[in-house]
C-alpha atoms as a PDB file:
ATOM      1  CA  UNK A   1     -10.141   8.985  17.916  1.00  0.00           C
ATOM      2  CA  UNK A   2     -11.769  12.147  16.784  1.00  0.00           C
ATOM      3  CA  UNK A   3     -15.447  12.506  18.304  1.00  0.00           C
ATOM      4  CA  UNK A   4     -18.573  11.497  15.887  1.00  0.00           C
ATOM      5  CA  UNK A   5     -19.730  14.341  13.628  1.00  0.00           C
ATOM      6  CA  UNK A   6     -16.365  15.612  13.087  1.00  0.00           C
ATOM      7  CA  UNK A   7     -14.493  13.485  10.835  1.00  0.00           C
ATOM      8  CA  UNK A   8     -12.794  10.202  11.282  1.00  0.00           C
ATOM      9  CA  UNK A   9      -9.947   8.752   9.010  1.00  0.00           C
ATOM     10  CA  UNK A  10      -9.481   4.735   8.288  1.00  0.00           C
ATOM     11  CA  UNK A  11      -6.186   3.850   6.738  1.00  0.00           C
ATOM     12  CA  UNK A  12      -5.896   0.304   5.608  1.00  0.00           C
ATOM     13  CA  UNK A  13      -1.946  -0.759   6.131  1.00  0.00           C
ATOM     14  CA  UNK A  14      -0.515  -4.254   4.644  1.00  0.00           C
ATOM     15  CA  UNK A  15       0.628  -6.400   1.467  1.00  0.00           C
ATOM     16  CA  UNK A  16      -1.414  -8.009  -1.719  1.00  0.00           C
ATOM     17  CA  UNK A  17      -4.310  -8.967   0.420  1.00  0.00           C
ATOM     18  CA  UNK A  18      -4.786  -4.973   1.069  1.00  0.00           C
ATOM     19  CA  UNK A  19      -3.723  -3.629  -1.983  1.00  0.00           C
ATOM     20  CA  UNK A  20      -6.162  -5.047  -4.389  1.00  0.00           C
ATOM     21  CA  UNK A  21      -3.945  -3.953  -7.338  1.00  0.00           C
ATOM     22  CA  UNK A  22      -5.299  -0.525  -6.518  1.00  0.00           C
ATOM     23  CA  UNK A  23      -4.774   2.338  -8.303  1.00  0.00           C
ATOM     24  CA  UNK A  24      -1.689   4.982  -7.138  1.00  0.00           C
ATOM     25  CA  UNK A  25      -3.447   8.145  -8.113  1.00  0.00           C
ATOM     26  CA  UNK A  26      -7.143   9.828  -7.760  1.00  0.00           C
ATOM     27  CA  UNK A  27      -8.783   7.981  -9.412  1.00  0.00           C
ATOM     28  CA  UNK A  28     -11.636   7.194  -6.850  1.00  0.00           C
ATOM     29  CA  UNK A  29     -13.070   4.567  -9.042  1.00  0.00           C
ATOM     30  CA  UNK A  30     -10.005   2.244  -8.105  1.00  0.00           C
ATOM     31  CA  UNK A  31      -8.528   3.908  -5.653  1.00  0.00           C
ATOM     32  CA  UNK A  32      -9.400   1.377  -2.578  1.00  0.00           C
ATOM     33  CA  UNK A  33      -8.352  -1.923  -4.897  1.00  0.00           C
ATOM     34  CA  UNK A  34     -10.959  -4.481  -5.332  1.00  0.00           C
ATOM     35  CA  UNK A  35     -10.408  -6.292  -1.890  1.00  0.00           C
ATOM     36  CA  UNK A  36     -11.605  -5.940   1.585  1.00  0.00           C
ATOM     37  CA  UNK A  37     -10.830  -2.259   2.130  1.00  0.00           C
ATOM     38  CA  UNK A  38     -13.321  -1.664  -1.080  1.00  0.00           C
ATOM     39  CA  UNK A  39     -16.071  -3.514   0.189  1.00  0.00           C
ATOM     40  CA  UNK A  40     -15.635  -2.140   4.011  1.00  0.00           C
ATOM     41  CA  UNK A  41     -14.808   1.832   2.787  1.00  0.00           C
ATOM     42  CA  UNK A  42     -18.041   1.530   0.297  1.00  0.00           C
ATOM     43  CA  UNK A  43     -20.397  -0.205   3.065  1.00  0.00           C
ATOM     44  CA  UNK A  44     -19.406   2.425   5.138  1.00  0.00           C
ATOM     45  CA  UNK A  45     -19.203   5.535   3.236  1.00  0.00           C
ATOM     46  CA  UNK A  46     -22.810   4.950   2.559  1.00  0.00           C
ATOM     47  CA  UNK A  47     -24.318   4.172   5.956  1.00  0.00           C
ATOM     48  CA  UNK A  48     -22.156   7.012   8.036  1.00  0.00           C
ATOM     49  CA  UNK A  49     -22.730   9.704   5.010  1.00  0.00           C
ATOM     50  CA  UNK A  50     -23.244  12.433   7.729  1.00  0.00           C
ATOM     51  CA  UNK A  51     -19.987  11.688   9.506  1.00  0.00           C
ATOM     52  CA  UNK A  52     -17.017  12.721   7.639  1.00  0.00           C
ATOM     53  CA  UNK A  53     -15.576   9.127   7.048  1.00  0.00           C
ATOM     54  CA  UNK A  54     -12.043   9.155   4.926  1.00  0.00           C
ATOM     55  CA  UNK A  55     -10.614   6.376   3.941  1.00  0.00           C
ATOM     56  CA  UNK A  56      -6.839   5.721   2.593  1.00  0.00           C
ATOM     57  CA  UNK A  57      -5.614   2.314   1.423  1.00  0.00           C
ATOM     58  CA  UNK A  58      -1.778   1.889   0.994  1.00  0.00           C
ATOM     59  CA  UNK A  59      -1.572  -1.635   1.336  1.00  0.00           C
ATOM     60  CA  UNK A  60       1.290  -2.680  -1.074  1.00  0.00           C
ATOM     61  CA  UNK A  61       1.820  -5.879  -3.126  1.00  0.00           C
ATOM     62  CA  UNK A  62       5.188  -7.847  -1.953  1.00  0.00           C
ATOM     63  CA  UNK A  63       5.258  -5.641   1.293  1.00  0.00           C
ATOM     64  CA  UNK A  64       6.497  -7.346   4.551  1.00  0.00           C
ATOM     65  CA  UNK A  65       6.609  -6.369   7.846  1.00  0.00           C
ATOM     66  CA  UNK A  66      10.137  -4.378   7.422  1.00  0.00           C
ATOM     67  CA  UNK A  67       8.949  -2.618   4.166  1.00  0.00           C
ATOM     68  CA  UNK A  68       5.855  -1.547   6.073  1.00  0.00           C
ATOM     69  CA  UNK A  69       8.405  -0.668   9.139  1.00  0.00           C
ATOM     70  CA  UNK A  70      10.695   1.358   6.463  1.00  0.00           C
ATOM     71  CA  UNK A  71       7.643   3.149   4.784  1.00  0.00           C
ATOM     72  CA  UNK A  72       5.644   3.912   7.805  1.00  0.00           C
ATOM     73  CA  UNK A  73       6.119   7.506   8.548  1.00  0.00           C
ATOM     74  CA  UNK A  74       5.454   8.732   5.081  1.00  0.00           C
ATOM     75  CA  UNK A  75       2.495   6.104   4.242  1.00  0.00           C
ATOM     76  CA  UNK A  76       1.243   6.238   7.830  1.00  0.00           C
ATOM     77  CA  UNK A  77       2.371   8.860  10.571  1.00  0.00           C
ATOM     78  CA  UNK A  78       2.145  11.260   7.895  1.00  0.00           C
ATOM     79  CA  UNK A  79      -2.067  10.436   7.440  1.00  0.00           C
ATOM     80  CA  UNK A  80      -2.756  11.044  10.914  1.00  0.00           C
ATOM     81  CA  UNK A  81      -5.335   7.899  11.070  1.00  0.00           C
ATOM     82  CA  UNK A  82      -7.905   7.878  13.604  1.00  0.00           C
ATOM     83  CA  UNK A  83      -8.429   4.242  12.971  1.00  0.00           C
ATOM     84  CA  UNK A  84      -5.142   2.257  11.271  1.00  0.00           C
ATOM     85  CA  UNK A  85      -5.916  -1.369  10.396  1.00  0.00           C
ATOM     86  CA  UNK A  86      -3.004  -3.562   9.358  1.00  0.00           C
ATOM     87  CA  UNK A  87      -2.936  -6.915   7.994  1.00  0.00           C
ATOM     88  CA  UNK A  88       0.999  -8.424   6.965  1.00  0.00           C
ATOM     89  CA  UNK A  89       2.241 -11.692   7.373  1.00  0.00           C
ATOM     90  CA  UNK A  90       2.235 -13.492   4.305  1.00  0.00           C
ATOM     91  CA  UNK A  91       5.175 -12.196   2.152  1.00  0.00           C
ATOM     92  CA  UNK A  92       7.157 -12.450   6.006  1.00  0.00           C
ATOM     93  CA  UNK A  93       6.588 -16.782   5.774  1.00  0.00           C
ATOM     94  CA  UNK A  94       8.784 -17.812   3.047  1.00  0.00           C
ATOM     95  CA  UNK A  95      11.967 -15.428   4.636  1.00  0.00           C
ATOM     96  CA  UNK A  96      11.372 -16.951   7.970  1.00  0.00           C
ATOM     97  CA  UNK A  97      11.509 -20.117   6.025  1.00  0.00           C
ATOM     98  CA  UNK A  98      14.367 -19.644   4.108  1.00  0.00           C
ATOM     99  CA  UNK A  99      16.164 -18.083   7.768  1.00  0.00           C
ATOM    100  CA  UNK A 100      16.498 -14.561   6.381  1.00  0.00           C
ATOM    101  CA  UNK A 101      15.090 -13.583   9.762  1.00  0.00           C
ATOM    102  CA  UNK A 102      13.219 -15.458  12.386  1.00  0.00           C
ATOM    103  CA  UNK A 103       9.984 -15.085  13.572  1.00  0.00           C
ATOM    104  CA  UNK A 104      11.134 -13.369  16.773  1.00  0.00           C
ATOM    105  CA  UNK A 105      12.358 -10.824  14.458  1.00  0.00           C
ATOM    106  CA  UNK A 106       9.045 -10.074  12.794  1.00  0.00           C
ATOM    107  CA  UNK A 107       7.498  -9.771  16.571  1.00  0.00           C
ATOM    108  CA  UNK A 108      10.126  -7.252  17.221  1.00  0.00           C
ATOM    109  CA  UNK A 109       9.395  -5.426  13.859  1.00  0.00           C
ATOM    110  CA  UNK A 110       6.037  -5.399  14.681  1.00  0.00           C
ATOM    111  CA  UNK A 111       6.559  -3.980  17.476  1.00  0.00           C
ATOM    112  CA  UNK A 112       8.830  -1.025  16.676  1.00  0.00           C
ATOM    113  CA  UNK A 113       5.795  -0.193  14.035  1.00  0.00           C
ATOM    114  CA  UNK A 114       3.034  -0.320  17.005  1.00  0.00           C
ATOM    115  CA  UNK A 115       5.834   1.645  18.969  1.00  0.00           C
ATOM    116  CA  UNK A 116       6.012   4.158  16.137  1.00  0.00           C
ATOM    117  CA  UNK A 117       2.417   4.692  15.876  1.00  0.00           C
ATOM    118  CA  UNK A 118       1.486   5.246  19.490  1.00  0.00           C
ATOM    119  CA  UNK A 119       4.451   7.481  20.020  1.00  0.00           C
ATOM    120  CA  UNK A 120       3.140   9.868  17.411  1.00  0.00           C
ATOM    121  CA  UNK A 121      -0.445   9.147  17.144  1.00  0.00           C
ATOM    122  CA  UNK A 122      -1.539   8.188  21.048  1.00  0.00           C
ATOM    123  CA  UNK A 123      -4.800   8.665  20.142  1.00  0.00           C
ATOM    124  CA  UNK A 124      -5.554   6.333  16.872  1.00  0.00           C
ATOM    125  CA  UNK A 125      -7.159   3.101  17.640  1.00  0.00           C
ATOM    126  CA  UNK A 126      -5.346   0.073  16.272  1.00  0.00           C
ATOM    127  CA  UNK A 127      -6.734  -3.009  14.463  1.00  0.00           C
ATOM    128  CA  UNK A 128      -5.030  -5.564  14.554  1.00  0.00           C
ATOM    129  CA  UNK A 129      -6.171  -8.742  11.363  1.00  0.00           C
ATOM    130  CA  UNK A 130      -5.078 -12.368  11.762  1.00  0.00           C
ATOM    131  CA  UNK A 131      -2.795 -13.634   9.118  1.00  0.00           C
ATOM    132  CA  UNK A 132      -4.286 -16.310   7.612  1.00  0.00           C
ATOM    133  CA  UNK A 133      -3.474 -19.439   5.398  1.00  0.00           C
ATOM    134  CA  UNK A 134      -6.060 -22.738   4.594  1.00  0.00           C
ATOM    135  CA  UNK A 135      -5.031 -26.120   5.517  1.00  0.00           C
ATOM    136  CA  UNK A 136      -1.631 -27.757   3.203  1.00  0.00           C
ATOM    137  CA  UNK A 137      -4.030 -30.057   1.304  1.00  0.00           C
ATOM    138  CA  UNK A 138      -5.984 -27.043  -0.220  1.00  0.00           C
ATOM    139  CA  UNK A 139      -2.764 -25.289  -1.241  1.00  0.00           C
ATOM    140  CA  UNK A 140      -2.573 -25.304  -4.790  1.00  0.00           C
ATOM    141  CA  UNK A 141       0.684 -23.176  -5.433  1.00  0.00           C
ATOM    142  CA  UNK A 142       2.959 -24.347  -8.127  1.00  0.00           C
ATOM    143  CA  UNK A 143       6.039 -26.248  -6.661  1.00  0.00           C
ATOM    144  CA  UNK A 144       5.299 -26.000  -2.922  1.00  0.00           C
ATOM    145  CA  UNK A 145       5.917 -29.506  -1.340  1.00  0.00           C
ATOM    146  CA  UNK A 146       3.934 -30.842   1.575  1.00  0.00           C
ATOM    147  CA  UNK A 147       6.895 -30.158   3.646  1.00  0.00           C
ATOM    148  CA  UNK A 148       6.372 -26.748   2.620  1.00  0.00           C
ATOM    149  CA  UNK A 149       3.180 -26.085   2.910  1.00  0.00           C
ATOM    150  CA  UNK A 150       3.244 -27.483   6.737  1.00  0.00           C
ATOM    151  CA  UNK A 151       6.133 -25.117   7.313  1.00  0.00           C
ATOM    152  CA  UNK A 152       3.725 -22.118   6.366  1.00  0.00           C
ATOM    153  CA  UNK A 153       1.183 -22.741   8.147  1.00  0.00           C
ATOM    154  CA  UNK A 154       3.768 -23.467  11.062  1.00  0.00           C
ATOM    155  CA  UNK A 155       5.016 -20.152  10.909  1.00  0.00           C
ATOM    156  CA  UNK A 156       1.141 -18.717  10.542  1.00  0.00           C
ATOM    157  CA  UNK A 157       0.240 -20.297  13.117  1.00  0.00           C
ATOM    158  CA  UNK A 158       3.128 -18.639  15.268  1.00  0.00           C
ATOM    159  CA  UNK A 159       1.821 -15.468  13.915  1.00  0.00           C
ATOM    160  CA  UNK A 160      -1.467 -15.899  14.502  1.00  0.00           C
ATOM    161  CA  UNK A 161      -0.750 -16.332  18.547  1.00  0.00           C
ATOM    162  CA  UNK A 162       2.152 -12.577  18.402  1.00  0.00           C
ATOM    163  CA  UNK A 163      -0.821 -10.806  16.901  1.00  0.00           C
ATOM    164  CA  UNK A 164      -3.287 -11.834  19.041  1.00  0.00           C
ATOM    165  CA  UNK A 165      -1.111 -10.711  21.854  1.00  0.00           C
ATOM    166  CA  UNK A 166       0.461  -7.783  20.626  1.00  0.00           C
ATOM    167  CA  UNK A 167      -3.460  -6.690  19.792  1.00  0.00           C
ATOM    168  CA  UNK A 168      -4.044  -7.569  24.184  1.00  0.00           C
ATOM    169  CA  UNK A 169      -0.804  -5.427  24.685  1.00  0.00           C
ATOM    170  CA  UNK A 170      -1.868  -2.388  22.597  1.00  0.00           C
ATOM    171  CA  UNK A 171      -5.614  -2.203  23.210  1.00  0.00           C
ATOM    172  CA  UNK A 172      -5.860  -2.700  19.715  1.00  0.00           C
ATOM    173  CA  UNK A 173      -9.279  -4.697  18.070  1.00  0.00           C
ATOM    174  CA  UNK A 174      -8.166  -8.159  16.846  1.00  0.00           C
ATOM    175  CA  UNK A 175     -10.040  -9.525  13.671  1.00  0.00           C
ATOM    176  CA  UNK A 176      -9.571 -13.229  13.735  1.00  0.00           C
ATOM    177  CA  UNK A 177     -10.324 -14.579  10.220  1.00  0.00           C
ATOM    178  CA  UNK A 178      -8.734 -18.114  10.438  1.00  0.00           C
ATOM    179  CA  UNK A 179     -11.280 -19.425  11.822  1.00  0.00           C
ATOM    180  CA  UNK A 180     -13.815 -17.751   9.867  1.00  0.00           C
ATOM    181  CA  UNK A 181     -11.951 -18.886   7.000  1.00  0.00           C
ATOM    182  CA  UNK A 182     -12.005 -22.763   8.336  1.00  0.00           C
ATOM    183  CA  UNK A 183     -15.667 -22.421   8.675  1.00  0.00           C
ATOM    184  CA  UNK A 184     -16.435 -21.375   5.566  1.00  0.00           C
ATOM    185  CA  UNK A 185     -14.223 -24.250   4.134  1.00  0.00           C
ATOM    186  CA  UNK A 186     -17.296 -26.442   4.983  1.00  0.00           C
ATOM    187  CA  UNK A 187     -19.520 -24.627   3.528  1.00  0.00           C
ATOM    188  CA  UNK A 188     -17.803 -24.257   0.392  1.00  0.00           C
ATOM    189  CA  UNK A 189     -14.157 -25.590  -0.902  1.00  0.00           C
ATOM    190  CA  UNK A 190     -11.374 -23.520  -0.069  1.00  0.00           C
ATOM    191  CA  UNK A 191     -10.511 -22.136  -3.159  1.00  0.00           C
ATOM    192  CA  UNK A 192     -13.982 -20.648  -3.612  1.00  0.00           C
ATOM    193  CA  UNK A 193     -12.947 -18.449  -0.442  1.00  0.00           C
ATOM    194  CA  UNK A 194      -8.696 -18.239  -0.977  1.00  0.00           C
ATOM    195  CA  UNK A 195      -8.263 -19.372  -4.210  1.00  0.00           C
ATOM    196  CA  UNK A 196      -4.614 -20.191  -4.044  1.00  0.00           C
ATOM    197  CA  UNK A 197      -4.212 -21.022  -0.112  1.00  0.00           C
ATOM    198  CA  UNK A 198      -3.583 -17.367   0.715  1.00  0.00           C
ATOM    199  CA  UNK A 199      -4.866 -14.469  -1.723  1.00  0.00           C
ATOM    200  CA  UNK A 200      -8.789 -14.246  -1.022  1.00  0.00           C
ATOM    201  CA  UNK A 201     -11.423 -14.876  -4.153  1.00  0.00           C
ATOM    202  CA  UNK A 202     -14.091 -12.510  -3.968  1.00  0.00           C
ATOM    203  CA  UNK A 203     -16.125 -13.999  -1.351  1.00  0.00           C
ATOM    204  CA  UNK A 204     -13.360 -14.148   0.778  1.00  0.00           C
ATOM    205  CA  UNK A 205     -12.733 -10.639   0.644  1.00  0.00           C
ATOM    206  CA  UNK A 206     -16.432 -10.093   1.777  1.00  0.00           C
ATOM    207  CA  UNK A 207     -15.633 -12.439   4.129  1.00  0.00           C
ATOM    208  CA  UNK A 208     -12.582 -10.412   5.857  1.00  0.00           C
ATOM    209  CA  UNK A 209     -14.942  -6.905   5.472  1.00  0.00           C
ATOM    210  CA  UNK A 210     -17.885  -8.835   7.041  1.00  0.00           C
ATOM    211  CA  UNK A 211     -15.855  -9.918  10.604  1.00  0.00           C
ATOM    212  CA  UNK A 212     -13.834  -6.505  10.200  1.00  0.00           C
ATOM    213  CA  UNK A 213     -17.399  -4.802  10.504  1.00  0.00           C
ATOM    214  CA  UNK A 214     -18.437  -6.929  12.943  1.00  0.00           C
ATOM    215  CA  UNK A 215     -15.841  -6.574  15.132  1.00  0.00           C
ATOM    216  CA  UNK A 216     -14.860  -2.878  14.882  1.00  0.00           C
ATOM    217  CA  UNK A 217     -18.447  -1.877  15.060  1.00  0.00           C
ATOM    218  CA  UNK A 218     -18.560  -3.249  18.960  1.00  0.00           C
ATOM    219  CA  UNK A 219     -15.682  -1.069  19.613  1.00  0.00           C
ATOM    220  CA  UNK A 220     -16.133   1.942  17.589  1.00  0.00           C
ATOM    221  CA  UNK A 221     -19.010   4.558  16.894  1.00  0.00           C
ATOM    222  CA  UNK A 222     -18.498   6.740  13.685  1.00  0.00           C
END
């Protein structure tokens, strides 16, 4: 990562949850979405103003883990990130479901991504977010079954333990958010943080930017 005072570049890598239907030109009014790389990029554009902070999101709506392994050297390599923060897992359930691929495939995805990354940019700290889902009785998607929603969060929860480890493996920061997320269920219902089971309302998008923050900032000094 590039020393303080001389510029530091935050890409934000992953599917719906990242994208934030943002914009795919430069328009800076929209071009960071309206989700969790918004609220982080704004927070900290405006406390590091002295520090040279860019920030890139190319999160992409639909993306899994293999369209973010096909796309990576343009939409990543090619940015030279300091800091990359990546967040996919959702859009991978339903295939793993279905037995397009198995969840020892997505590890090994994963993996050639990571692999990709380090090989050309040794230097760029990885973050690492938990995929996240709230519990089958909050799901509220048309047609899914209880047998279906179990099966998700199955396959999260399989998820949730490779990037954990893969984030041990590659000395990258792990965010955990499903727990976060289960806490703030008692606070609040879960749709008022995920309003569908697994795409975040607003407060849950403050809610990902708030433990991003909090984690990255005991790692990292901008």
């Amino acid at each position: 990562m590039k020393k303080s005072g001389k510029g530091v570049t935050i890409l934000f890598q992953g599917d719906s949850i990242t994208d934030g239907n943002r914009s795919r030109n430069q328009d800076w009014n929209h071009v960071m979405g309206h989700g969790y790389p918004y609220l982080i990029s704004s927070r900290l554009w405006f406390d590091y103003v002295d520090k040279g902070l860019m920030f890139y999101n190319r999160g992409i709506s639909g993306n899994t883990i293999q369209d973010l392994n096909a796309r990576w050297q343009e939409d990543t390599i090619d940015l030279a990130p300091d800091v990359l923060s990546i967040l996919i897992g959702v859009n991978d359930v339903s295939r793993i479901i279905e037995n397009e691929y198995s969840i020892k495939t997505w590890e090994e995805t994963y993996i050639q991504v990571l692999d990709k990354t380090k090989k050309a940019l040794p230097n760029t700290q990885l973050i690492l977010c938990e995929p996240f889902v709230l519990p089958a009785d909050d799901m509220i998607r048309i047609e899914w079954t209880k047998e279906k929603t179990e099966a998700y969060q199955s396959v999260i929860s399989e998820m949730q333990k490779t990037v954990k480890k893969l984030a041990e493996t590659y000395d990258a920061i792990f965010i955990e958010l499903q727990q976060p997320f289960l806490d703030a269920s008692e606070k609040a219902p879960a749709n008022y943080w995920i309003w569908d089971g697994i795409h975040p309302m607003p407060a849950g998008h403050e809610l990902i930017a708030r433990e991003w923050i909090k984690e990255v900032s005991e790692r990292l000094e901008f």
